[in-house]
C-alpha atoms as a PDB file:
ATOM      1  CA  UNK A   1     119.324 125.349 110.617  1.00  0.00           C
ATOM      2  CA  UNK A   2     115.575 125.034 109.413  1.00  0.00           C
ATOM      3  CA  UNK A   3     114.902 122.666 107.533  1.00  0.00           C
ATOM      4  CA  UNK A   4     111.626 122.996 104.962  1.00  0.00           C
ATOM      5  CA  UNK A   5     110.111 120.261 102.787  1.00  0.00           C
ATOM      6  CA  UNK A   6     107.968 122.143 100.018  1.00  0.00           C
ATOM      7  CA  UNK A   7     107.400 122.206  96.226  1.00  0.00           C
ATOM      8  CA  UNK A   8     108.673 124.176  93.435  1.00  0.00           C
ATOM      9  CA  UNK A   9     106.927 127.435  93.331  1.00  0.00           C
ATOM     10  CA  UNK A  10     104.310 127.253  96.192  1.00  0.00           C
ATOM     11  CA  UNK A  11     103.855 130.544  97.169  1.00  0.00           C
ATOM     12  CA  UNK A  12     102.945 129.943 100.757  1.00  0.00           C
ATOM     13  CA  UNK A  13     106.571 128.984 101.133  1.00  0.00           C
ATOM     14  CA  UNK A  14     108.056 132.143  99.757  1.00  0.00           C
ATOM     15  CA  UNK A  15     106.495 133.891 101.981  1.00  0.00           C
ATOM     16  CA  UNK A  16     107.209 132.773 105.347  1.00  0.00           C
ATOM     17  CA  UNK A  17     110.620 132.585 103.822  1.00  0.00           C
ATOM     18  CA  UNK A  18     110.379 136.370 103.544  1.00  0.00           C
ATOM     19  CA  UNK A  19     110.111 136.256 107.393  1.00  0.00           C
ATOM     20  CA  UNK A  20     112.731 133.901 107.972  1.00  0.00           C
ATOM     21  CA  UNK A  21     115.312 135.895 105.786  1.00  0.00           C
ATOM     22  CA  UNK A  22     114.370 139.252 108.265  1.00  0.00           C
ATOM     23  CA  UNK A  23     114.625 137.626 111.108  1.00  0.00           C
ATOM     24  CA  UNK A  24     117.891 136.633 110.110  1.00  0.00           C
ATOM     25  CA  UNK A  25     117.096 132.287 110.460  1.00  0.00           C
ATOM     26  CA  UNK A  26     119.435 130.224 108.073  1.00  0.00           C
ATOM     27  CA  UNK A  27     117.494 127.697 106.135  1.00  0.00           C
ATOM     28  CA  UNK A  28     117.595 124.905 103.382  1.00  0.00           C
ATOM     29  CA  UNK A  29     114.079 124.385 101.162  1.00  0.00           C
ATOM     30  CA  UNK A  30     114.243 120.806  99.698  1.00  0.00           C
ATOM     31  CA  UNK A  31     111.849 120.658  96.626  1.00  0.00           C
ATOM     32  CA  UNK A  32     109.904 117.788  95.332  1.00  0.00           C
ATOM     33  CA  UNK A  33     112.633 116.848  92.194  1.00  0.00           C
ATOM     34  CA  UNK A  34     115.398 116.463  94.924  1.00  0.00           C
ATOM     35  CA  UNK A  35     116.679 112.834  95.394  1.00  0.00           C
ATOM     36  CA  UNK A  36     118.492 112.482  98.446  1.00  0.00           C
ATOM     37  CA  UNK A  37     121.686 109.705  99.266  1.00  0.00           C
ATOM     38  CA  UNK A  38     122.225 108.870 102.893  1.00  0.00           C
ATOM     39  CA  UNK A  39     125.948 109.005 103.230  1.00  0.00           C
ATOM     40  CA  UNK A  40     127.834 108.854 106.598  1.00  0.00           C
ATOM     41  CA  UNK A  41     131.063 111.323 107.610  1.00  0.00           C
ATOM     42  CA  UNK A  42     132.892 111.172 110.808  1.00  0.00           C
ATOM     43  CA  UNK A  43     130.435 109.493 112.427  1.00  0.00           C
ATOM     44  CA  UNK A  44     127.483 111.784 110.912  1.00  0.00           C
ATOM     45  CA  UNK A  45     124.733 111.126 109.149  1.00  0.00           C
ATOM     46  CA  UNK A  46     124.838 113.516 106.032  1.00  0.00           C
ATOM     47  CA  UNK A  47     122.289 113.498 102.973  1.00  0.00           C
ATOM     48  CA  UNK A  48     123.321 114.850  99.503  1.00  0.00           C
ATOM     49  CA  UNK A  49     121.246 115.752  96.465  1.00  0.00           C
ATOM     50  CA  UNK A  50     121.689 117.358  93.342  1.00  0.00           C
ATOM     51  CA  UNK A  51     121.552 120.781  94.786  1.00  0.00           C
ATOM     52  CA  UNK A  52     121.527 120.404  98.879  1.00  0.00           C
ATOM     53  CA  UNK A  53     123.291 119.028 101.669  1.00  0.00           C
ATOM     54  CA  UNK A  54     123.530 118.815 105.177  1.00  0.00           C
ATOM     55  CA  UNK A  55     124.001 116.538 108.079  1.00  0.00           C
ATOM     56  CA  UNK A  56     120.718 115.692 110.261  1.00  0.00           C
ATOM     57  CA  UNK A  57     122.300 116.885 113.594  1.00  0.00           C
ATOM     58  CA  UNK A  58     122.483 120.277 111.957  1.00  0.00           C
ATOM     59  CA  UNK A  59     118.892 120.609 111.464  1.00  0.00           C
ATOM     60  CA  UNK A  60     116.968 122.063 114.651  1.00  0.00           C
ATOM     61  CA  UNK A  61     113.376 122.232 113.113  1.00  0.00           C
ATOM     62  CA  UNK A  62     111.407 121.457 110.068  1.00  0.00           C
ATOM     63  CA  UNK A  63     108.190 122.795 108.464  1.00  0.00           C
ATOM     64  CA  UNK A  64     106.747 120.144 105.971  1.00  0.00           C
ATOM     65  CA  UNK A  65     104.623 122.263 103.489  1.00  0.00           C
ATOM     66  CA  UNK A  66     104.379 119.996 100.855  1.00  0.00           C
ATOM     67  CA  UNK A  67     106.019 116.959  98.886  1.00  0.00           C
ATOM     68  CA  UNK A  68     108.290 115.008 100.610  1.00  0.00           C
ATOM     69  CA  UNK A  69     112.155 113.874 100.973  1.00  0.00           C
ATOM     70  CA  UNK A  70     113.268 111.760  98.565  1.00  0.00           C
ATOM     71  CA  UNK A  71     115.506 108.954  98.863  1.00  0.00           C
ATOM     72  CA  UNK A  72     117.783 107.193  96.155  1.00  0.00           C
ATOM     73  CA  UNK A  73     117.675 103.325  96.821  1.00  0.00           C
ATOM     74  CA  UNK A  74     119.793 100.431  95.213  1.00  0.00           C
ATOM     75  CA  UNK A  75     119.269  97.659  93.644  1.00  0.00           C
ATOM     76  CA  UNK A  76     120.613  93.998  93.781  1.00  0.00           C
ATOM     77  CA  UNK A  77     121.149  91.282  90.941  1.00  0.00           C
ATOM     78  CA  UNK A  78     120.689  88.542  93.810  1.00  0.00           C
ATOM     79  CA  UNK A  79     117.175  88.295  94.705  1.00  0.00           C
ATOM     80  CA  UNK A  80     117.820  87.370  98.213  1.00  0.00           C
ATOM     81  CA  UNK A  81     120.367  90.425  98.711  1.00  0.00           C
ATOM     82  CA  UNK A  82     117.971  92.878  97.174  1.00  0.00           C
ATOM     83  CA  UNK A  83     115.137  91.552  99.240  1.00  0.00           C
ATOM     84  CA  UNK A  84     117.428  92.044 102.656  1.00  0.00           C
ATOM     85  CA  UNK A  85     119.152  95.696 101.379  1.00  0.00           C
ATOM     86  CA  UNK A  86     115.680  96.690 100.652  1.00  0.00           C
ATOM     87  CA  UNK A  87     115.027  96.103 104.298  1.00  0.00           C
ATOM     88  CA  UNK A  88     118.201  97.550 105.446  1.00  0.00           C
ATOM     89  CA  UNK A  89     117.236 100.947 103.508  1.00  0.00           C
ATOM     90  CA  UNK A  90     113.947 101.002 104.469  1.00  0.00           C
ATOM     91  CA  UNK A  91     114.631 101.321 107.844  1.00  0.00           C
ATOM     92  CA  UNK A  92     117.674 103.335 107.687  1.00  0.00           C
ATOM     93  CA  UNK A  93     115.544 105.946 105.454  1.00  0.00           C
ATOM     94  CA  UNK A  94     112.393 105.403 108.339  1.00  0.00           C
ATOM     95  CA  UNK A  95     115.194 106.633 110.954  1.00  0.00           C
ATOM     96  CA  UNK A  96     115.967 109.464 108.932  1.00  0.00           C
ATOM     97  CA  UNK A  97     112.461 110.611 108.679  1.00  0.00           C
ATOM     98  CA  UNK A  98     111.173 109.893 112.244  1.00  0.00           C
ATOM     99  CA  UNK A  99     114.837 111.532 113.160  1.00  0.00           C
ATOM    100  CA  UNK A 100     114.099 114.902 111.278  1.00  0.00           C
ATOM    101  CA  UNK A 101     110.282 114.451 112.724  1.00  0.00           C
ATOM    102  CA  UNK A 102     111.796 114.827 115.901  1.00  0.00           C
ATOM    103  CA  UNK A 103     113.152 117.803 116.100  1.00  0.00           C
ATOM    104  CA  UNK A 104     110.940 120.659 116.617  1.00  0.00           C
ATOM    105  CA  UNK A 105     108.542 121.091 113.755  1.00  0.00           C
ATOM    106  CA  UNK A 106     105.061 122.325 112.058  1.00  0.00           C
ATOM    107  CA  UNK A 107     103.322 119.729 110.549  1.00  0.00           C
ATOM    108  CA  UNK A 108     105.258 115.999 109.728  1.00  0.00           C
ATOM    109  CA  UNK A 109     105.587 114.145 106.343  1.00  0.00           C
ATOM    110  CA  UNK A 110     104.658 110.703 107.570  1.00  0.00           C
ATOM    111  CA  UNK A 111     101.103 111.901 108.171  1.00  0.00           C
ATOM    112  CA  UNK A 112     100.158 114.867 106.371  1.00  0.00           C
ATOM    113  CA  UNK A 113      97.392 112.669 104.658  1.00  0.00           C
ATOM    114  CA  UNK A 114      94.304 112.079 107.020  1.00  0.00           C
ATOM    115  CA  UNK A 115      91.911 109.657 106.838  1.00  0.00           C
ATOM    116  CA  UNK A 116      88.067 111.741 106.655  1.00  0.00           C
ATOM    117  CA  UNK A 117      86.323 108.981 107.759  1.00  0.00           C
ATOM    118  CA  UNK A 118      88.686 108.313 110.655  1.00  0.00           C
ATOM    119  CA  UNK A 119      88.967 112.477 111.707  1.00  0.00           C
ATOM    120  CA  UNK A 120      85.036 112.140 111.378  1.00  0.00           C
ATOM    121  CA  UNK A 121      84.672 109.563 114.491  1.00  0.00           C
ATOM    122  CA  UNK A 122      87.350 111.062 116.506  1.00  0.00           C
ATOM    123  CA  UNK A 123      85.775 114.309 116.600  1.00  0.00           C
ATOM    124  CA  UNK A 124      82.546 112.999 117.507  1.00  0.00           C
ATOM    125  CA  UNK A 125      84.334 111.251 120.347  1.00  0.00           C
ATOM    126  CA  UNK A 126      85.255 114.882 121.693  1.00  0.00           C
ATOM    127  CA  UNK A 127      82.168 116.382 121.283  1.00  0.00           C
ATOM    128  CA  UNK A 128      81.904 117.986 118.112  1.00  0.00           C
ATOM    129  CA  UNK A 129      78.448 118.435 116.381  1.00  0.00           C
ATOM    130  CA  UNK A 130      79.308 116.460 113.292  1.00  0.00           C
ATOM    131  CA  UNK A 131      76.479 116.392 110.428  1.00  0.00           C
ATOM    132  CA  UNK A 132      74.994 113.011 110.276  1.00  0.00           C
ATOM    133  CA  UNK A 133      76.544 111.187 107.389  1.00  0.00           C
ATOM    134  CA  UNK A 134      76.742 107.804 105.564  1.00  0.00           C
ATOM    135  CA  UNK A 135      78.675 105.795 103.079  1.00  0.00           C
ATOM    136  CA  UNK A 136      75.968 103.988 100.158  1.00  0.00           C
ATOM    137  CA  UNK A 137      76.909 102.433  96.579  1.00  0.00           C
ATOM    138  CA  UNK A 138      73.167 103.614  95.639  1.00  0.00           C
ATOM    139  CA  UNK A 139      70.649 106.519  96.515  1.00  0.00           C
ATOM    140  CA  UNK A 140      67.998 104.437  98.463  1.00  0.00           C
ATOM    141  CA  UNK A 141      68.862 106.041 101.488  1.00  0.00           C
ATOM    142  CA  UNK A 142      69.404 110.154 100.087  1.00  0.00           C
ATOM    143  CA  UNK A 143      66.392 112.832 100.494  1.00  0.00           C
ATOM    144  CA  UNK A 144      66.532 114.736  97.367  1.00  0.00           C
ATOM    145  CA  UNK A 145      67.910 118.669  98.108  1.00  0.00           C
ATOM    146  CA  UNK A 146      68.825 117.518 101.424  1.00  0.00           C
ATOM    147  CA  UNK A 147      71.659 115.406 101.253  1.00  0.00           C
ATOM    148  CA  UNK A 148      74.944 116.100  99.693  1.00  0.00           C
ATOM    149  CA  UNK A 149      78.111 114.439  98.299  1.00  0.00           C
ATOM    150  CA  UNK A 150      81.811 114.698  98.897  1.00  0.00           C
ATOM    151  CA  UNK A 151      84.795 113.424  98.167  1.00  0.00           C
ATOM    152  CA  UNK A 152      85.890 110.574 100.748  1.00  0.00           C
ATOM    153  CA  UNK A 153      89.257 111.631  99.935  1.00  0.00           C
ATOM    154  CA  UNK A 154      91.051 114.540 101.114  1.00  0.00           C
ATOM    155  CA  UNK A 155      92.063 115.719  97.937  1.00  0.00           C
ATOM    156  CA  UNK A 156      89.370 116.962  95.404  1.00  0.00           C
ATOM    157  CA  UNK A 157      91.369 117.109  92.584  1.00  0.00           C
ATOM    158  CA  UNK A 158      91.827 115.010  89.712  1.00  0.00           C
ATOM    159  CA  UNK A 159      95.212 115.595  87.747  1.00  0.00           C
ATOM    160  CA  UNK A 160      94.915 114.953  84.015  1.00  0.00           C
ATOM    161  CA  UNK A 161      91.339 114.116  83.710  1.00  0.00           C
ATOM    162  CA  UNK A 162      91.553 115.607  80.036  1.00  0.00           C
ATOM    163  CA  UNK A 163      93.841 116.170  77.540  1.00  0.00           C
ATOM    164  CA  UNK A 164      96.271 119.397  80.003  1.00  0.00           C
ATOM    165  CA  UNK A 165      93.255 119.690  81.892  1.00  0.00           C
ATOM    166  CA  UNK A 166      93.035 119.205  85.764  1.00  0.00           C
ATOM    167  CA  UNK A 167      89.681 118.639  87.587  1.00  0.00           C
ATOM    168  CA  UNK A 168      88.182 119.059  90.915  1.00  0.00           C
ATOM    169  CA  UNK A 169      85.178 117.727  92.876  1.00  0.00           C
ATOM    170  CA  UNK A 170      83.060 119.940  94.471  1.00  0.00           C
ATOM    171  CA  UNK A 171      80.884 119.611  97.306  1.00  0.00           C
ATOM    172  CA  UNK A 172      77.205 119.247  95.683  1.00  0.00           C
ATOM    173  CA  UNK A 173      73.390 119.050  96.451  1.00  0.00           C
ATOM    174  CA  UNK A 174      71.433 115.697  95.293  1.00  0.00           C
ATOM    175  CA  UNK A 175      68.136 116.742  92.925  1.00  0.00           C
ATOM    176  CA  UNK A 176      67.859 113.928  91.617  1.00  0.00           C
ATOM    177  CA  UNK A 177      68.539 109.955  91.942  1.00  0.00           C
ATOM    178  CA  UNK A 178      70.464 107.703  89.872  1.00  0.00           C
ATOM    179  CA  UNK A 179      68.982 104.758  89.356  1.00  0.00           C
ATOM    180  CA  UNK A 180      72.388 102.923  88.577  1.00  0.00           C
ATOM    181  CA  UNK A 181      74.620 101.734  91.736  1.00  0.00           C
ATOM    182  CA  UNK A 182      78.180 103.176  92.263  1.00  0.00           C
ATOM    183  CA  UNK A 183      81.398 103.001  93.870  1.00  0.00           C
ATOM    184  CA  UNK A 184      81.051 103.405  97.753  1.00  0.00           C
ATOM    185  CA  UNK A 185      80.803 107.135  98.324  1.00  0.00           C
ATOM    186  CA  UNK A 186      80.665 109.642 100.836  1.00  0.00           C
ATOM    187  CA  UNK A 187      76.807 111.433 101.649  1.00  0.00           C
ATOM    188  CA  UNK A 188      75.972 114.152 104.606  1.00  0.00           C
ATOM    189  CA  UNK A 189      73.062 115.571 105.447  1.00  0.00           C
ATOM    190  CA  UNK A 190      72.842 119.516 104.139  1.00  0.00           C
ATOM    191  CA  UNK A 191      72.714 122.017 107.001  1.00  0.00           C
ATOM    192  CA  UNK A 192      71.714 125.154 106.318  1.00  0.00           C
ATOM    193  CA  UNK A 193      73.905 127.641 107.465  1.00  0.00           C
ATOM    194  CA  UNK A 194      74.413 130.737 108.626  1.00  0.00           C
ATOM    195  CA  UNK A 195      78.324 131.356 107.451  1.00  0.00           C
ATOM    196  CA  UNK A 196      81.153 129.164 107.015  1.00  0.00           C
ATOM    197  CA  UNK A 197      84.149 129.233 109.501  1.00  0.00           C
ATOM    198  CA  UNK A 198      87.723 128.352 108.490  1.00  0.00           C
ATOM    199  CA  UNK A 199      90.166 127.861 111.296  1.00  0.00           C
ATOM    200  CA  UNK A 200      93.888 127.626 111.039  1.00  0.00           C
ATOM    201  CA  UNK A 201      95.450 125.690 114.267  1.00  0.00           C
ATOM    202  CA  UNK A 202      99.054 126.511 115.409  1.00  0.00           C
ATOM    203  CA  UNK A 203     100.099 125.015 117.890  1.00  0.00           C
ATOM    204  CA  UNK A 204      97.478 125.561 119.843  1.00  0.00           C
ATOM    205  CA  UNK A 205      95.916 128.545 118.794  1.00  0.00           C
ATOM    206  CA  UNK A 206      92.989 129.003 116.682  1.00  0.00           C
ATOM    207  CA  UNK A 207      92.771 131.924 114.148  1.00  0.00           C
ATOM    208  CA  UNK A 208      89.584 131.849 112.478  1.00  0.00           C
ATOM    209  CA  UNK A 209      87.699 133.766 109.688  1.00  0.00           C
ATOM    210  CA  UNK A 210      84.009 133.675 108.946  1.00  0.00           C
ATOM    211  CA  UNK A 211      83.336 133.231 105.000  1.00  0.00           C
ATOM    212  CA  UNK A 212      80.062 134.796 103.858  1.00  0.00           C
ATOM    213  CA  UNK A 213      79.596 132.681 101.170  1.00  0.00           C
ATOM    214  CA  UNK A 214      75.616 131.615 101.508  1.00  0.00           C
ATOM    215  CA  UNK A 215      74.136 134.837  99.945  1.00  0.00           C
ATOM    216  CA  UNK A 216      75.607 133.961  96.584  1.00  0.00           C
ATOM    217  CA  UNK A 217      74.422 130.944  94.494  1.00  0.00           C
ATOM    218  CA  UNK A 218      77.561 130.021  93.432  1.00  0.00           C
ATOM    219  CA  UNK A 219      79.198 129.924  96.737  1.00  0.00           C
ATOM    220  CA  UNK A 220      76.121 128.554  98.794  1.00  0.00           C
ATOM    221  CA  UNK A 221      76.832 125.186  99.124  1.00  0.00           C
ATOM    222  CA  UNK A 222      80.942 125.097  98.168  1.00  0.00           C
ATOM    223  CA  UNK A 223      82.581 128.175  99.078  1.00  0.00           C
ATOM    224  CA  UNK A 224      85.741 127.176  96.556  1.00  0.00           C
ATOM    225  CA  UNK A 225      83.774 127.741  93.699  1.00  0.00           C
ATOM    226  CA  UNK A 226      84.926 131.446  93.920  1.00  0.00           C
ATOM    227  CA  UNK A 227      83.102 134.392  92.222  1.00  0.00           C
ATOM    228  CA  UNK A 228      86.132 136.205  91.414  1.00  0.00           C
ATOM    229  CA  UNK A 229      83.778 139.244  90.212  1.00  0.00           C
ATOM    230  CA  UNK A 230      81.826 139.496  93.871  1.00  0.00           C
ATOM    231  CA  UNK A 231      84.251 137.360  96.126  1.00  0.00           C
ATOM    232  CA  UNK A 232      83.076 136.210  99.162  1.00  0.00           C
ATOM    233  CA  UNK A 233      83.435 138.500 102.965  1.00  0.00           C
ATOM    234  CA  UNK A 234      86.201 137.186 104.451  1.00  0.00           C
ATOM    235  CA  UNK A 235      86.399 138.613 108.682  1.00  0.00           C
ATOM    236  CA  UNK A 236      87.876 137.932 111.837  1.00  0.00           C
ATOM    237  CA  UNK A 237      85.536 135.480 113.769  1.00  0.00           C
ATOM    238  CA  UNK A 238      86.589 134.370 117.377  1.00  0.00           C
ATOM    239  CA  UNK A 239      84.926 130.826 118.191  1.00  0.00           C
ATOM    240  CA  UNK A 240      83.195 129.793 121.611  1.00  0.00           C
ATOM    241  CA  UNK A 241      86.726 128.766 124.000  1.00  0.00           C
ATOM    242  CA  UNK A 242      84.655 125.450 124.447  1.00  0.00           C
ATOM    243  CA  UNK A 243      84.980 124.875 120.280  1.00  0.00           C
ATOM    244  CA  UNK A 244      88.598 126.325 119.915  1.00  0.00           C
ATOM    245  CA  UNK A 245      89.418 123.840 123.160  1.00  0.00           C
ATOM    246  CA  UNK A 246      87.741 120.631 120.927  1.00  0.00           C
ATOM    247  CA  UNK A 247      89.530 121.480 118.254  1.00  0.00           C
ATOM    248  CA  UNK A 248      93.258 121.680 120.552  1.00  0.00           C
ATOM    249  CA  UNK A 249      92.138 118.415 122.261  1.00  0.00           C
ATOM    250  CA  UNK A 250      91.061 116.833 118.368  1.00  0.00           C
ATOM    251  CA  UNK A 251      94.377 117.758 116.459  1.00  0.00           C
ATOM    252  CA  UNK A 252      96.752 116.445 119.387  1.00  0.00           C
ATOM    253  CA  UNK A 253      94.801 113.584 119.342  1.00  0.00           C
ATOM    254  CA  UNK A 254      95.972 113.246 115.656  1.00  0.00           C
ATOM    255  CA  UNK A 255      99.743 114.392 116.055  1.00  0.00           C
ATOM    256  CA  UNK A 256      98.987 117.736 114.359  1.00  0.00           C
ATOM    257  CA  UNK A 257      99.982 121.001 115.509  1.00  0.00           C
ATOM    258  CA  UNK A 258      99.152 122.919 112.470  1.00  0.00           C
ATOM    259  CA  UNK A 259      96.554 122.720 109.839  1.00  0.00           C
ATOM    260  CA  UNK A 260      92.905 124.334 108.862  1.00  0.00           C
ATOM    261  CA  UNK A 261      89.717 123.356 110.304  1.00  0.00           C
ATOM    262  CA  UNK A 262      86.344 123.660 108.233  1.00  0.00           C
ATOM    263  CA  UNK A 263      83.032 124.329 110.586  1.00  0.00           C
ATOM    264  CA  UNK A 264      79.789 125.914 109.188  1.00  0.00           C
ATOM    265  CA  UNK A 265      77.724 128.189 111.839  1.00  0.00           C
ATOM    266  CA  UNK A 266      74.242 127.284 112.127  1.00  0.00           C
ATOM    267  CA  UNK A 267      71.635 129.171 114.564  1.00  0.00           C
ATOM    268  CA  UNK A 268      73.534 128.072 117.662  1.00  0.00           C
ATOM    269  CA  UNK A 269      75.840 125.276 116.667  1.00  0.00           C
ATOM    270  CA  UNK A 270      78.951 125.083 115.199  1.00  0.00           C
ATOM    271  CA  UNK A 271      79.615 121.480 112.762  1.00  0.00           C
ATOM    272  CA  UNK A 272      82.708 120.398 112.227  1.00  0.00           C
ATOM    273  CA  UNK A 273      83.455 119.443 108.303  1.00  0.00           C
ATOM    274  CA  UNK A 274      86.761 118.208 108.142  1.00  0.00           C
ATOM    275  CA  UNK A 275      90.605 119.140 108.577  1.00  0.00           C
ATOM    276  CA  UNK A 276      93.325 120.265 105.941  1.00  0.00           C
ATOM    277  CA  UNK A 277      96.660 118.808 107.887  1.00  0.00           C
ATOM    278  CA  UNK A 278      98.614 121.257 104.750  1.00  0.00           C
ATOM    279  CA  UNK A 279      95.945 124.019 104.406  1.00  0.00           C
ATOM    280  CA  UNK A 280      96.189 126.995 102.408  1.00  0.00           C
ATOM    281  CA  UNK A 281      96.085 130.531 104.949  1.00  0.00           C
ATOM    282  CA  UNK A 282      97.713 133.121 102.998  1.00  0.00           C
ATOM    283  CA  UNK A 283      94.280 134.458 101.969  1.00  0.00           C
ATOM    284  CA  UNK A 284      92.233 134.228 105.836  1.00  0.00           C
ATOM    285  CA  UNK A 285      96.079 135.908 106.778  1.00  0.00           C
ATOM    286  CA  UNK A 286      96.037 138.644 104.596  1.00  0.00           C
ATOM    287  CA  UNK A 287      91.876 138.944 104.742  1.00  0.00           C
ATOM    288  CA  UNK A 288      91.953 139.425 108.425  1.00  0.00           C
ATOM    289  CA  UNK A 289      95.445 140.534 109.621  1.00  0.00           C
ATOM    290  CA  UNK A 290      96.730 137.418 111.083  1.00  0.00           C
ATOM    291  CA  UNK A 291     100.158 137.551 110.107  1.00  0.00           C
ATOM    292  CA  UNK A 292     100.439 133.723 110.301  1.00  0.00           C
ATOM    293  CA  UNK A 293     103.429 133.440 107.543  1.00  0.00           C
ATOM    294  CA  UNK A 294     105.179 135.010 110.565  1.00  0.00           C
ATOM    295  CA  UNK A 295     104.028 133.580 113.117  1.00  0.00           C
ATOM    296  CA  UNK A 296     105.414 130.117 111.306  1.00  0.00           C
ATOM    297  CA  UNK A 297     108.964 131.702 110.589  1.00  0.00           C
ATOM    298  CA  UNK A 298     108.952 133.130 114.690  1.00  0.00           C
ATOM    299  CA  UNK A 299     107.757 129.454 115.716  1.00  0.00           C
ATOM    300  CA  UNK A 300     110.803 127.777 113.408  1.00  0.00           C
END
């Protein structure tokens, strides 16, 4: 039995699901609402929610897509009880999770959040061409229309920053200084670049697409800012065997054996951006003929 962790709607999921319903694989999809109870039956560890079940010794592999397991926990009136039960649950629920982690898998809930900073110095420390970068709280140090800014975090987005309005942050060129200091963020020098180069990483293999994206204004310096009216060339690129070997040797050095990897091509090097441990694919799959939603339901 498979066993995927995903979200309500997210289409990705559907569609290896697709391929796992033709190939004839039975599976359970937990969603993000689900709140799970860890019960115990003949000597089996068996979790329950509102709409699924099974025991964990059924489940022989798990795809994490997005979200996460939820677990109902109980309180105490006695302070000291509730302080030891909460450790009793904590690590009964933390051997439930590193249990499920164990079992053959794409991609693992405990650490599908990366630190940039931290993936930053690790690939330098296999060889990657990096783009020189610093973290500042004011612009003494930034060349105007040479540096740019990023989110530190991995996820751009901002939920709610209006009234049923979402936002996101963009990668973006400095024109002009601020006088005023800031919170800590992150600043990289620009590289001018030939193309952009999205990898997605299974298990070892690298299946990459070039994005033409710097002979449009809008798409220069961010390819997400999408010109749905000329969208960008998407095509099969095959990376040097020296990069696609980095990039192995930098995601099992991070427990990952699936997510997308962000270079940009310039003259004769190839700089590494950043990694998406949950990237999105369907697009570079379709684009260049990858067939990767299979390739996930033939791994599982």
């Amino acid at each position: 039995m498979i066993l995927i962790i995903s979200k309500n709607n997210e289409i990705t999921t559907t569609e290896v699901i697709k391929w796992l319903i033709v190939m004839n694989k039975k599976f359970i999809r937990v969603h993000e609402d689900e709140v799970f109870e860890i019960n115990t039956l003949k000597k089996r560890i068996l979790l329950k929610s509102y709409r699924n079940q099974f025991f964990i010794d059924e489940i022989s592999a798990v795809w994490y897509r997005r979200g996460g397991i939820v677990f109902k926990t109980l309180n105490y009136q006695n302070q000291a009880i509730d302080r030891y039960m909460f450790e009793v649950q904590h690590w009964l629920i933390d051997y439930v999770i590193k249990s499920l982690e164990g079992k053959r898998h794409i991609n693992k809930q405990s650490n599908s959040h990366l630190n940039k900073l931290l993936v930053l110095e690790k690939a330098k420390q296999i060889g990657l061409d990096v783009p020189p970068y610093f973290l500042a709280e004011d612009m003494e140090d930034v060349i105007i229309d040479q540096t740019i800014v990023k989110p530190i975090t991995g996820t751009p987005i901002v939920d709610h920053i209006q009234e049923n309005q979402n936002g996101i942050m963009y990668t973006s060129v400095i024109e002009q200084k601020k006088e005023s200091s800031f919170f800590i963020s992150f600043f990289q020098e620009k590289i001018e670049k030939d193309f952009e180069i999205r990898s997605f990483y299974l298990n070892g293999k690298v299946y990459s697409t070039a994005i033409i994206s710097q002979n449009d204004e809008k798409t220069k310096i961010d390819h997400r800012r999408y010109n749905s009216k000329i969208p960008n060339r998407n095509v099969r690129y095959k990376l040097p065997a020296e990069i696609e070997h980095k990039i192995d040797l930098l995601m099992q050095s991070l427990d990952l054996n699936s997510g997308s990897v962000d270079f940009i091509k310039s003259a004769d090097k190839f700089y590494f951006l950043e990694i998406n441990a949950i990237g999105q694919f369907l697009g570079m799959s379709e684009a260049c003929n990858y067939d990767l939603e299979r390739e996930i339901a033939a791994y599982l």
